[in-house]
N, C-alpha and C. Protein backbone atom coordinates (compact mmCIF):
# COMPACT_ATOMS: atom_id res chain seq x y z
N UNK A 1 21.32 0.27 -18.17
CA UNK A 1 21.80 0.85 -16.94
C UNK A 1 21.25 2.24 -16.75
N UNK A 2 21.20 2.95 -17.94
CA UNK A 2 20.55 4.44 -17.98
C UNK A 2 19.22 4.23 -17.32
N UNK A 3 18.13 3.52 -18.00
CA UNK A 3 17.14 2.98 -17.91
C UNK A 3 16.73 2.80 -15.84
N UNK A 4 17.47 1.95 -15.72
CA UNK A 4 17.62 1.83 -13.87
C UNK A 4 18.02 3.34 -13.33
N UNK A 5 18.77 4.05 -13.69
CA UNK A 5 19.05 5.28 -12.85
C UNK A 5 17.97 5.80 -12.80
N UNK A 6 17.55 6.42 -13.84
CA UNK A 6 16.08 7.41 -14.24
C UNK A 6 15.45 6.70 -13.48
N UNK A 7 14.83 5.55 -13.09
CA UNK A 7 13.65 5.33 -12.58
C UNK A 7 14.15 5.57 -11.20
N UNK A 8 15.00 5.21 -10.84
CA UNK A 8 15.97 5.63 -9.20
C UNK A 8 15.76 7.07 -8.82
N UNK A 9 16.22 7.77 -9.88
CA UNK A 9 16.47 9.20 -9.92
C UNK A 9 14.58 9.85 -9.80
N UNK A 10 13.77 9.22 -10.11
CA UNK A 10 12.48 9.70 -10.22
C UNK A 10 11.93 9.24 -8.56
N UNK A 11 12.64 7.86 -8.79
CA UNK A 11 11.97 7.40 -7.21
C UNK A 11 12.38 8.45 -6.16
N UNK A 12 13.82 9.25 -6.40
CA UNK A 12 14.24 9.95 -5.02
C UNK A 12 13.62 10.94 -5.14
N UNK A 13 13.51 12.20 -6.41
CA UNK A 13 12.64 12.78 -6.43
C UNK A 13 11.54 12.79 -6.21
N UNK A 14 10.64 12.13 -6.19
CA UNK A 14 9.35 12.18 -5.90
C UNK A 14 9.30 11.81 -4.17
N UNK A 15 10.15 10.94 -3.65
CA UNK A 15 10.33 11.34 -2.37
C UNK A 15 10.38 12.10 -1.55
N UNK A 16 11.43 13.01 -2.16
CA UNK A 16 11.75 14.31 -1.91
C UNK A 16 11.07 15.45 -1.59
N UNK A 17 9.96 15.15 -2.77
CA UNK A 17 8.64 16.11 -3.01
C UNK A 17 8.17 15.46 -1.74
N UNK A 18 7.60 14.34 -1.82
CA UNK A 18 6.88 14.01 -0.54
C UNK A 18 6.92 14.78 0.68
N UNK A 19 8.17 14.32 0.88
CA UNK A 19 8.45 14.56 2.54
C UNK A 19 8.79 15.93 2.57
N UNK A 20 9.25 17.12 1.43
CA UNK A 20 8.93 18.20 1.64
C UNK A 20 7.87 18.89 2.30
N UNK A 21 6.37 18.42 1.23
CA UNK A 21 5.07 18.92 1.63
C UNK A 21 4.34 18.03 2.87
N UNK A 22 5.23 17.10 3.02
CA UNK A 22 4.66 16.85 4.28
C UNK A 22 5.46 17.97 5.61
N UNK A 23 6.83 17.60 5.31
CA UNK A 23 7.08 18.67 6.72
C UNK A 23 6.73 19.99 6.46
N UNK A 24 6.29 20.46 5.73
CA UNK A 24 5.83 21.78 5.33
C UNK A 24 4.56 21.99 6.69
N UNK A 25 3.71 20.88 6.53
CA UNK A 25 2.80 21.45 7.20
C UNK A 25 2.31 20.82 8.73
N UNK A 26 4.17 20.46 9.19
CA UNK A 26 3.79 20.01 10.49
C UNK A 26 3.98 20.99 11.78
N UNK A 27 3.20 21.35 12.98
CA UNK A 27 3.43 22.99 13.02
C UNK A 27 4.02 22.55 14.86
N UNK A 28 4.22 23.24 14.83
CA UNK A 28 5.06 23.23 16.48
C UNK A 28 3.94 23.91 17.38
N UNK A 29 4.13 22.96 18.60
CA UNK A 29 3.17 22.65 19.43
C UNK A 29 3.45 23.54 20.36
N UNK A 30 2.62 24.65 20.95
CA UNK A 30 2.58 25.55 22.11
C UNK A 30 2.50 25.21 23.18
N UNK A 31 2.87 25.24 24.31
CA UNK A 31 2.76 25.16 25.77
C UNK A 31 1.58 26.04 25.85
N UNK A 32 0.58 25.25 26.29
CA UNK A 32 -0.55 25.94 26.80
C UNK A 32 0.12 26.69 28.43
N UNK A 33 -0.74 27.90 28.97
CA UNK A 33 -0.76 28.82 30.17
C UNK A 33 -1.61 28.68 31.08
N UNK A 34 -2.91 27.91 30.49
CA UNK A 34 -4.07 27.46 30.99
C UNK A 34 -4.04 25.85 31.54
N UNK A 35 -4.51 25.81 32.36
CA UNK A 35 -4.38 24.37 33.01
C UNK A 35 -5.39 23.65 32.02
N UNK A 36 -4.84 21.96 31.97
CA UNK A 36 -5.43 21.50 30.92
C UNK A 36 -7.09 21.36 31.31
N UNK A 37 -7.64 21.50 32.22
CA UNK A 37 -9.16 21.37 32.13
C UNK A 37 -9.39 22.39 32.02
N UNK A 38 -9.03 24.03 31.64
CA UNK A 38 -9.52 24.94 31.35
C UNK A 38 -9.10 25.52 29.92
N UNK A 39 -8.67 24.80 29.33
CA UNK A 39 -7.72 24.65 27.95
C UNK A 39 -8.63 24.43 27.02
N UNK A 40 -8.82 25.19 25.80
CA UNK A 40 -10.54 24.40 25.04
C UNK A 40 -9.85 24.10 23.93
N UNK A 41 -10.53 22.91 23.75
CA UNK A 41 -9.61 21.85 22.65
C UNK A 41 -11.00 22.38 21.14
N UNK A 42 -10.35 21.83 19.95
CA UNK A 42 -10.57 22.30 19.12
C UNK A 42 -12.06 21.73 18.74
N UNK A 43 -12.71 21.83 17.87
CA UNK A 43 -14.02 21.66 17.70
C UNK A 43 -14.07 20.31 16.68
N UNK A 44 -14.45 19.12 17.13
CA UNK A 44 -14.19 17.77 16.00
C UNK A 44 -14.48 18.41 14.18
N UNK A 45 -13.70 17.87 13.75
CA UNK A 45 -13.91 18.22 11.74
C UNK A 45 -14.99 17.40 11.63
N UNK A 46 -15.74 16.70 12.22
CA UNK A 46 -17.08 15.71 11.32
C UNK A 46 -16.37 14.37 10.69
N UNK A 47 -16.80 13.85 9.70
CA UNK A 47 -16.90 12.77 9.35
C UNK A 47 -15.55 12.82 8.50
N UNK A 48 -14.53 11.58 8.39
CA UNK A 48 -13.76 11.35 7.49
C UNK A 48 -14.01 10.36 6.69
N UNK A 49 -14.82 10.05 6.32
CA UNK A 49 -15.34 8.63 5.59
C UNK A 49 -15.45 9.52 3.90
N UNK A 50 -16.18 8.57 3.01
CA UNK A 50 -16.16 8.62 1.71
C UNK A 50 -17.48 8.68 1.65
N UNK A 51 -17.91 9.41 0.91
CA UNK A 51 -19.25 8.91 0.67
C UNK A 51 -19.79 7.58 -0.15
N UNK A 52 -20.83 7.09 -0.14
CA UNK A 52 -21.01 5.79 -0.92
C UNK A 52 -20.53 5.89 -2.36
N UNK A 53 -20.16 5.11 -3.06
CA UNK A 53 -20.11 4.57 -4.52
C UNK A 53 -21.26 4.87 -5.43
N UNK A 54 -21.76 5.35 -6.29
CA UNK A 54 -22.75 5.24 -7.09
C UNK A 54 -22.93 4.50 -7.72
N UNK A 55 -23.89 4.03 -8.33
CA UNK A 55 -24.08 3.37 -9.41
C UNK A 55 -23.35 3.88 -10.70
N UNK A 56 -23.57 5.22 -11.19
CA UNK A 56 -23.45 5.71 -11.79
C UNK A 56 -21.04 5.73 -11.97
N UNK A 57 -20.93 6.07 -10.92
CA UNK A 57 -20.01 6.50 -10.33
C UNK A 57 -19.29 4.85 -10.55
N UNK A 58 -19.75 3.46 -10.52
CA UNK A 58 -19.38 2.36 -10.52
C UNK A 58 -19.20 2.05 -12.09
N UNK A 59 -20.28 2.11 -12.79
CA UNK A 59 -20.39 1.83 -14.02
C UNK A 59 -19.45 2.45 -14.79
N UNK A 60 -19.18 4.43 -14.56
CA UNK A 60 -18.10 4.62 -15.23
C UNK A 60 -16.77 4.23 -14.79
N UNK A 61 -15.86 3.77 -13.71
CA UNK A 61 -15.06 3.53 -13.18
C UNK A 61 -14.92 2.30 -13.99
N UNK A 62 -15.79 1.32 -14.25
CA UNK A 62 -15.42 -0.35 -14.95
C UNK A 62 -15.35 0.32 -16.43
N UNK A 63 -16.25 0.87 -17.19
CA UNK A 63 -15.80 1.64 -18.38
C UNK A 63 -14.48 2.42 -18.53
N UNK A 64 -13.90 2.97 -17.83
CA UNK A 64 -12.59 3.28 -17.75
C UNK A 64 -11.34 2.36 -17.74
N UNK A 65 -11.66 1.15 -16.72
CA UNK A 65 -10.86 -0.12 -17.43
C UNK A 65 -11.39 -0.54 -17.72
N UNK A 66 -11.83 -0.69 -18.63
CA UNK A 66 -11.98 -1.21 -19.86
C UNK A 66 -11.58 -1.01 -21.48
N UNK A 67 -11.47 0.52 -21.14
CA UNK A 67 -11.32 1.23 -21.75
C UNK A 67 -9.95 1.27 -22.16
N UNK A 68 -9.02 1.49 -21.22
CA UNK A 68 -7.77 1.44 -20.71
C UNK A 68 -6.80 -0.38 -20.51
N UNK A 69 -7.71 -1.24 -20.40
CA UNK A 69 -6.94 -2.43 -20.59
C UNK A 69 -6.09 -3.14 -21.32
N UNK A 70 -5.37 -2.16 -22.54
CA UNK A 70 -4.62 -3.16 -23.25
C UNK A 70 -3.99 -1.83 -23.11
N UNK A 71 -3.54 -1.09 -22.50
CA UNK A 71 -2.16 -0.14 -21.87
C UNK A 71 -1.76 -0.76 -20.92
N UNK A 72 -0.23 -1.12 -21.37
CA UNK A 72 0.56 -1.57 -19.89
C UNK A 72 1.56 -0.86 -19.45
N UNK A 73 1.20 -0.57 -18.17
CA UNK A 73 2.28 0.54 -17.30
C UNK A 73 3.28 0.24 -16.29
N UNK A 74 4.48 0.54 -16.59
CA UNK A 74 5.19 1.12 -15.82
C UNK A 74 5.77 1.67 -15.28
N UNK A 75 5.65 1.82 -13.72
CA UNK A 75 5.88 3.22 -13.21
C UNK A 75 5.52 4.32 -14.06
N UNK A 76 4.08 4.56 -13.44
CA UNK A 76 4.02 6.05 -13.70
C UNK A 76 3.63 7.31 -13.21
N UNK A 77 3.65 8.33 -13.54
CA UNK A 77 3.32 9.69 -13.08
C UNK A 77 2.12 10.73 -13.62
N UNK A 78 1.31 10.73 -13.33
CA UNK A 78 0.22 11.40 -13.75
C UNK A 78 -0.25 12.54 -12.64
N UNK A 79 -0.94 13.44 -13.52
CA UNK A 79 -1.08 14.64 -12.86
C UNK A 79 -2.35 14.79 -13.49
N UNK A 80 -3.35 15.11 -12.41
CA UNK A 80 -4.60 15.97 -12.54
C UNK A 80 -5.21 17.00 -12.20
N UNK A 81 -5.26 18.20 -12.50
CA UNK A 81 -5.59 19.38 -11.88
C UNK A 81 -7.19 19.94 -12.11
N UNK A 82 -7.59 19.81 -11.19
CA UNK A 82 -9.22 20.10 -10.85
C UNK A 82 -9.88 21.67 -10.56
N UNK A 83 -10.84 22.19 -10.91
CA UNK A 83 -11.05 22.95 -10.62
C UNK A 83 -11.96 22.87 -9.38
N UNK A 84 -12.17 23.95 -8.62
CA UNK A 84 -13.13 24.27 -7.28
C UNK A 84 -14.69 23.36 -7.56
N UNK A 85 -15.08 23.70 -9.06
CA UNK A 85 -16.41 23.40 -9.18
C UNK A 85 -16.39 21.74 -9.47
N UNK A 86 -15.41 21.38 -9.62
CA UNK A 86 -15.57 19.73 -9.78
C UNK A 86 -14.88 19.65 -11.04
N UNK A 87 -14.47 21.03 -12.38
CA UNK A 87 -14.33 19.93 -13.70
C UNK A 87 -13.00 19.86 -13.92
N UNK A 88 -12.52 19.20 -14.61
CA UNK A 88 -11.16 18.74 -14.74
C UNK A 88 -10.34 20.11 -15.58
N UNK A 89 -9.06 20.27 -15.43
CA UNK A 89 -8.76 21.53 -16.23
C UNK A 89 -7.83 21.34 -17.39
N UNK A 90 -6.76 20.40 -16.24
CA UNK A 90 -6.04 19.89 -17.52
C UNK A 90 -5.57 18.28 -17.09
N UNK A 91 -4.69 17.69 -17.27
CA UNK A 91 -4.33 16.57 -17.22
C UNK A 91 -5.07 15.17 -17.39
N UNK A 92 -5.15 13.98 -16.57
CA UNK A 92 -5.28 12.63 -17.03
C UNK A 92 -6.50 12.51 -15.66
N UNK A 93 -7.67 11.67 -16.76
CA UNK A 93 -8.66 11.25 -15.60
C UNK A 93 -10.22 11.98 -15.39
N UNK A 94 -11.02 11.11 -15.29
CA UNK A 94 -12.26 12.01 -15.04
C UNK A 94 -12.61 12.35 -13.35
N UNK A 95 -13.26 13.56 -13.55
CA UNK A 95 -13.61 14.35 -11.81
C UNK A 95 -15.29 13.76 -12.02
N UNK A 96 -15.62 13.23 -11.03
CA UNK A 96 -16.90 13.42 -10.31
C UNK A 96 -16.80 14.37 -9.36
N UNK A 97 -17.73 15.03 -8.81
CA UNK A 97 -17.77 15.96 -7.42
C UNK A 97 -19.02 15.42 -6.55
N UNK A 98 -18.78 15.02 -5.57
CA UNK A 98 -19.97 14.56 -4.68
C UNK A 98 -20.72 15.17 -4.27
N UNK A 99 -19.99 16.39 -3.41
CA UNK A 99 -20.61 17.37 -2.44
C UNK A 99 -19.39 18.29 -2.53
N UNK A 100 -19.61 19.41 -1.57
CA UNK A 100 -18.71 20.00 -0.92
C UNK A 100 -17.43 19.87 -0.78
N UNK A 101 -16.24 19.91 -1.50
CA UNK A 101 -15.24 19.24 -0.67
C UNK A 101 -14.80 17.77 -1.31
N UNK A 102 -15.81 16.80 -1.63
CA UNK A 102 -15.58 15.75 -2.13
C UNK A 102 -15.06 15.21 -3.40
N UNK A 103 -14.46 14.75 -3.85
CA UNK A 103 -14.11 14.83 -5.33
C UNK A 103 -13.77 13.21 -5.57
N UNK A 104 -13.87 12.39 -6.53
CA UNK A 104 -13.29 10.94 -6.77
C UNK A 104 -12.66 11.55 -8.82
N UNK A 105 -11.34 10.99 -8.75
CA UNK A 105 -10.92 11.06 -10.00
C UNK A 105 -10.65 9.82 -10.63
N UNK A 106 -11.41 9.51 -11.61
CA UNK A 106 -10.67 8.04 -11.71
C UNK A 106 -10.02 8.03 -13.10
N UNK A 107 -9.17 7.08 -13.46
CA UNK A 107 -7.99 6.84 -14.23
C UNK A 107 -8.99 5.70 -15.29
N UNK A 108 -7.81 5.24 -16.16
CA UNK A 108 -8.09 3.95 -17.13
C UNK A 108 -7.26 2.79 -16.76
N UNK A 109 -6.97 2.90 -15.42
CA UNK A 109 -6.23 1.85 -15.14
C UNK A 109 -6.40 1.54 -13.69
N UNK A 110 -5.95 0.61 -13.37
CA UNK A 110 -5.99 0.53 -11.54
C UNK A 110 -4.81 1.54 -10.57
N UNK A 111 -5.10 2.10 -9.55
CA UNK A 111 -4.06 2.90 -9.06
C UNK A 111 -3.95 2.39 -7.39
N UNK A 112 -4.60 1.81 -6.96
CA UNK A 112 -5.03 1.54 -5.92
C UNK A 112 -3.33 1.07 -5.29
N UNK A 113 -2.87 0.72 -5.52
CA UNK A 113 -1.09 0.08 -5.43
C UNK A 113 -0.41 1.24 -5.55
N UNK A 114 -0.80 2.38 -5.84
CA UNK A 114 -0.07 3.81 -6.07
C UNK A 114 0.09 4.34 -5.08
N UNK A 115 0.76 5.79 -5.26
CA UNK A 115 0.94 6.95 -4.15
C UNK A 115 0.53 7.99 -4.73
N UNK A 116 -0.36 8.58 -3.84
CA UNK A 116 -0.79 9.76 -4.08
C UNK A 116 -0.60 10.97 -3.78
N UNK A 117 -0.39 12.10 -4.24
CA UNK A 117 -0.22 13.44 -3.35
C UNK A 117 -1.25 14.28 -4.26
N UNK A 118 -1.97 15.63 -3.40
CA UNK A 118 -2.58 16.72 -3.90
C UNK A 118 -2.06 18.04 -3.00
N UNK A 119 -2.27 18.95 -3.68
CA UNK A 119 -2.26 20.17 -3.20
C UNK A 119 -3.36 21.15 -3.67
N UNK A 120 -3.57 21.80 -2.64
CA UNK A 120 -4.28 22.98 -2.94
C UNK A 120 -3.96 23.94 -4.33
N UNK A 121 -4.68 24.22 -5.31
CA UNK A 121 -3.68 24.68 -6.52
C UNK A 121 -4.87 25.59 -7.14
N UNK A 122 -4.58 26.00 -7.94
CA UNK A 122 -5.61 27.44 -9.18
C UNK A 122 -4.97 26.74 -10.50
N UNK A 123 -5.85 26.35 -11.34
CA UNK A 123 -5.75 26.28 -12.44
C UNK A 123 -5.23 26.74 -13.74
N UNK A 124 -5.29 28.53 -13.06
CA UNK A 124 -4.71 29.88 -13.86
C UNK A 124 -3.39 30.08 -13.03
N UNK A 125 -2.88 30.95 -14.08
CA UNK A 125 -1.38 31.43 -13.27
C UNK A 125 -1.79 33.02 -12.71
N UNK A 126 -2.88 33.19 -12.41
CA UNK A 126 -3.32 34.34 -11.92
C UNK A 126 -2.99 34.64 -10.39
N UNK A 127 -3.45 33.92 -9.59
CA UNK A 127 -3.09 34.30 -8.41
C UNK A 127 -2.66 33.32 -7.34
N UNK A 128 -2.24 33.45 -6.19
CA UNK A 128 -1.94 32.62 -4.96
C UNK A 128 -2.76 31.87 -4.28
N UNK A 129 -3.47 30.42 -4.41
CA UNK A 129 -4.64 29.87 -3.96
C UNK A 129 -4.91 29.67 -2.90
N UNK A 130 -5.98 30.02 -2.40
CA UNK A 130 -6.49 29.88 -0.81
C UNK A 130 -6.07 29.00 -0.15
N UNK A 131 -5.74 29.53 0.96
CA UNK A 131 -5.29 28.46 2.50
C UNK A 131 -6.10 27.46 2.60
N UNK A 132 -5.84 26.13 2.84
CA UNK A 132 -6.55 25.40 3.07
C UNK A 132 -6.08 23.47 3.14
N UNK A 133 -6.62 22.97 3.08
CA UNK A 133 -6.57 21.46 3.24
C UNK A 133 -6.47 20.36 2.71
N UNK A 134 -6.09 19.52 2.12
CA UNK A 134 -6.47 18.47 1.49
C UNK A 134 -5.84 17.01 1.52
N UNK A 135 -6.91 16.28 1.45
CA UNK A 135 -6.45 15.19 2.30
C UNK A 135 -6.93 13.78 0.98
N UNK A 136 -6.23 13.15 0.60
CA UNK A 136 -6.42 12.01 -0.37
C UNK A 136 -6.66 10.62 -0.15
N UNK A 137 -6.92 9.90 -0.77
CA UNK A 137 -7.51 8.08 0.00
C UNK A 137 -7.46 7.37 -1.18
N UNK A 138 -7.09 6.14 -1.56
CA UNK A 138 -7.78 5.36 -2.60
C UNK A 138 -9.19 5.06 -2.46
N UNK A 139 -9.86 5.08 -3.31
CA UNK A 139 -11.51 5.30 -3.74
C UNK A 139 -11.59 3.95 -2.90
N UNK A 140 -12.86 3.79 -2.11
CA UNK A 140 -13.17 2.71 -1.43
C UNK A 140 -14.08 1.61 -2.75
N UNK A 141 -13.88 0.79 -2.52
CA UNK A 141 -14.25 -0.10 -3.87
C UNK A 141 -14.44 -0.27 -4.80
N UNK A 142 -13.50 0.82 -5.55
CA UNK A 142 -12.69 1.48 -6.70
C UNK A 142 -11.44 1.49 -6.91
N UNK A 143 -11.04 -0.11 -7.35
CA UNK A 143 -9.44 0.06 -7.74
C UNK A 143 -9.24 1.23 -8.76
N UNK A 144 -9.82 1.54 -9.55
CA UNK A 144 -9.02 2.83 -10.79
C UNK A 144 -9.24 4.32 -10.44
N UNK A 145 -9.78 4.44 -9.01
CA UNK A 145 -10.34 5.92 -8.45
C UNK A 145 -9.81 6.38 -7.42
N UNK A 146 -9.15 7.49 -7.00
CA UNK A 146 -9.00 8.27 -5.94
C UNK A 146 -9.57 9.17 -5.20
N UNK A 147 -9.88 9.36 -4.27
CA UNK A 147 -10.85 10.22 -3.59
C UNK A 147 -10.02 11.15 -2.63
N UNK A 148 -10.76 12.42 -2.85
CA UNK A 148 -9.49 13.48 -2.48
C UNK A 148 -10.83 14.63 -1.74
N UNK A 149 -10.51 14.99 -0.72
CA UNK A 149 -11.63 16.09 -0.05
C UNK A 149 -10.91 17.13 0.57
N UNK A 150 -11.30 18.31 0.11
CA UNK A 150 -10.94 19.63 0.43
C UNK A 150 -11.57 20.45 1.34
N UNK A 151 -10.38 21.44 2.44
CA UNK A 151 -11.67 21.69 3.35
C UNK A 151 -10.43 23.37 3.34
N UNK A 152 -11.34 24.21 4.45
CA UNK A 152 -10.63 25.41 4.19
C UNK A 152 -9.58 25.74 5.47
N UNK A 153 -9.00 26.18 5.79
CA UNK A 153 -8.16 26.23 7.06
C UNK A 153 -9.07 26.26 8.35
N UNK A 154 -10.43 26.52 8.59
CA UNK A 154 -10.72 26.19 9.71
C UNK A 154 -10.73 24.84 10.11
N UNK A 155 -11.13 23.71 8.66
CA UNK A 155 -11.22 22.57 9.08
C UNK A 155 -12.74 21.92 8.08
N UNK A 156 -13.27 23.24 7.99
CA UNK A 156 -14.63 22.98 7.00
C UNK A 156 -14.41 22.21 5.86
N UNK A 157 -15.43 21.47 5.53
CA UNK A 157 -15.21 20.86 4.29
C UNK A 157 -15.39 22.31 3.24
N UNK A 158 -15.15 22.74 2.41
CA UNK A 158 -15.08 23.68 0.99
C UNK A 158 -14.87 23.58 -0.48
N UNK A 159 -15.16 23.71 -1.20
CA UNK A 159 -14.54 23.38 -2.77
C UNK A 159 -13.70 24.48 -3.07
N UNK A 160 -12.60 23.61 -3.11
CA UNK A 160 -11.23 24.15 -3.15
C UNK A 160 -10.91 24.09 -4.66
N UNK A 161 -10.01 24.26 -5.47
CA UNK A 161 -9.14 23.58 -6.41
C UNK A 161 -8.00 23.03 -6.22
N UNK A 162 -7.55 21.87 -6.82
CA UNK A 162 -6.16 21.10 -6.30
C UNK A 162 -5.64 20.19 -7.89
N UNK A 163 -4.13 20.01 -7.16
CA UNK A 163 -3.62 19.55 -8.14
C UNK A 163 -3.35 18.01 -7.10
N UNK A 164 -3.72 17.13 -8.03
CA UNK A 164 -3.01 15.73 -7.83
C UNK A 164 -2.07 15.17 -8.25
N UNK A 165 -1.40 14.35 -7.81
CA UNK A 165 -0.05 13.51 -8.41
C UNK A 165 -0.34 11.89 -8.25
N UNK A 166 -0.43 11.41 -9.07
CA UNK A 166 -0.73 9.57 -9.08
C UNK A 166 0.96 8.99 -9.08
N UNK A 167 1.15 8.30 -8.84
CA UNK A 167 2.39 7.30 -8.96
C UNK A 167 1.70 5.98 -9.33
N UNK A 168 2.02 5.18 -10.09
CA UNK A 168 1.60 3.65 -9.92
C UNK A 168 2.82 3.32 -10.00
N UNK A 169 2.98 2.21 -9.29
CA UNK A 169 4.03 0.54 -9.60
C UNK A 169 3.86 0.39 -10.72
């Protein structure tokens, strides 16, 4: 019975968290003064897609389960914290960095059935980390990978640092 609460008690929490940092950053909408055809709407962000899969990027992802296949999970919680330049700092999972902004982390297991959250984060307890963006996806034809891209408050893609949160079923 203990056993059922805790996982209850984790499920509401992590909810909680959720929908915190989500209403955190939903912002209230101004009455424009300007009539709407003289009103200048914002400048498109570019592309939201993923970039392709690598080879490279494929091969280690199946080495990872593989690696990882005789661990069986349930419900869990993992945390990965990345640095700006792409390398991992502390927690569970390897960083590729694509480009700019781009990042895929993948696990030893499948996550693709999971929930994800990241935040903008610093690695050090030094200072307050830059304003900015980040937006997460399951890895496109990568069950054990997540793909997470950082951009800076204008909207630019940037290499940020962030912390992730995995959930699996």
């Amino acid at each position: 019975m203990s056993t059922s609460f805790r996982r209850k008690a984790a499920a509401v929490t992590f909810a909680v968290l959720a929908l915190s940092l989500a209403g955190g950053g939903i912002a209230v909408a101004q009455p424009s003064a300007k009539a709407p055809q003289e009103a200048v709407q914002p400048a498109a962000r570019g592309t939201n897609s993923q970039p392709p899969v690598t080879a490279e990027s494929a091969r280690m992802a199946k080495a990872a389960l593989k690696s990882g296949a005789a661990t069986t999970l349930v419900a869990t919680n993992v945390f990965t914290v990345v640095n700006a330049n792409g390398t991992k700092a502390r927690g569970t999972g390897t960083v590729i960095k694509y480009g700019v902004g781009q990042y895929e982390v993948q696990f030893g297991y499948t996550v693709s059935a999971g929930a994800f959250l990241a935040t903008i984060s610093r690695s050090d307890a030094c200072c307050i980390p830059p304003g900015g963006e980040v937006s997460v996806a399951p890895r496109l034809s990568t069950p054990n990978a997540v793909f997470v891209q950082t951009r800076n408050s204008a909207g630019t893609p940037a290499d940020l640092g962030f912390t992730l949160l995995t959930h699996t079923p």
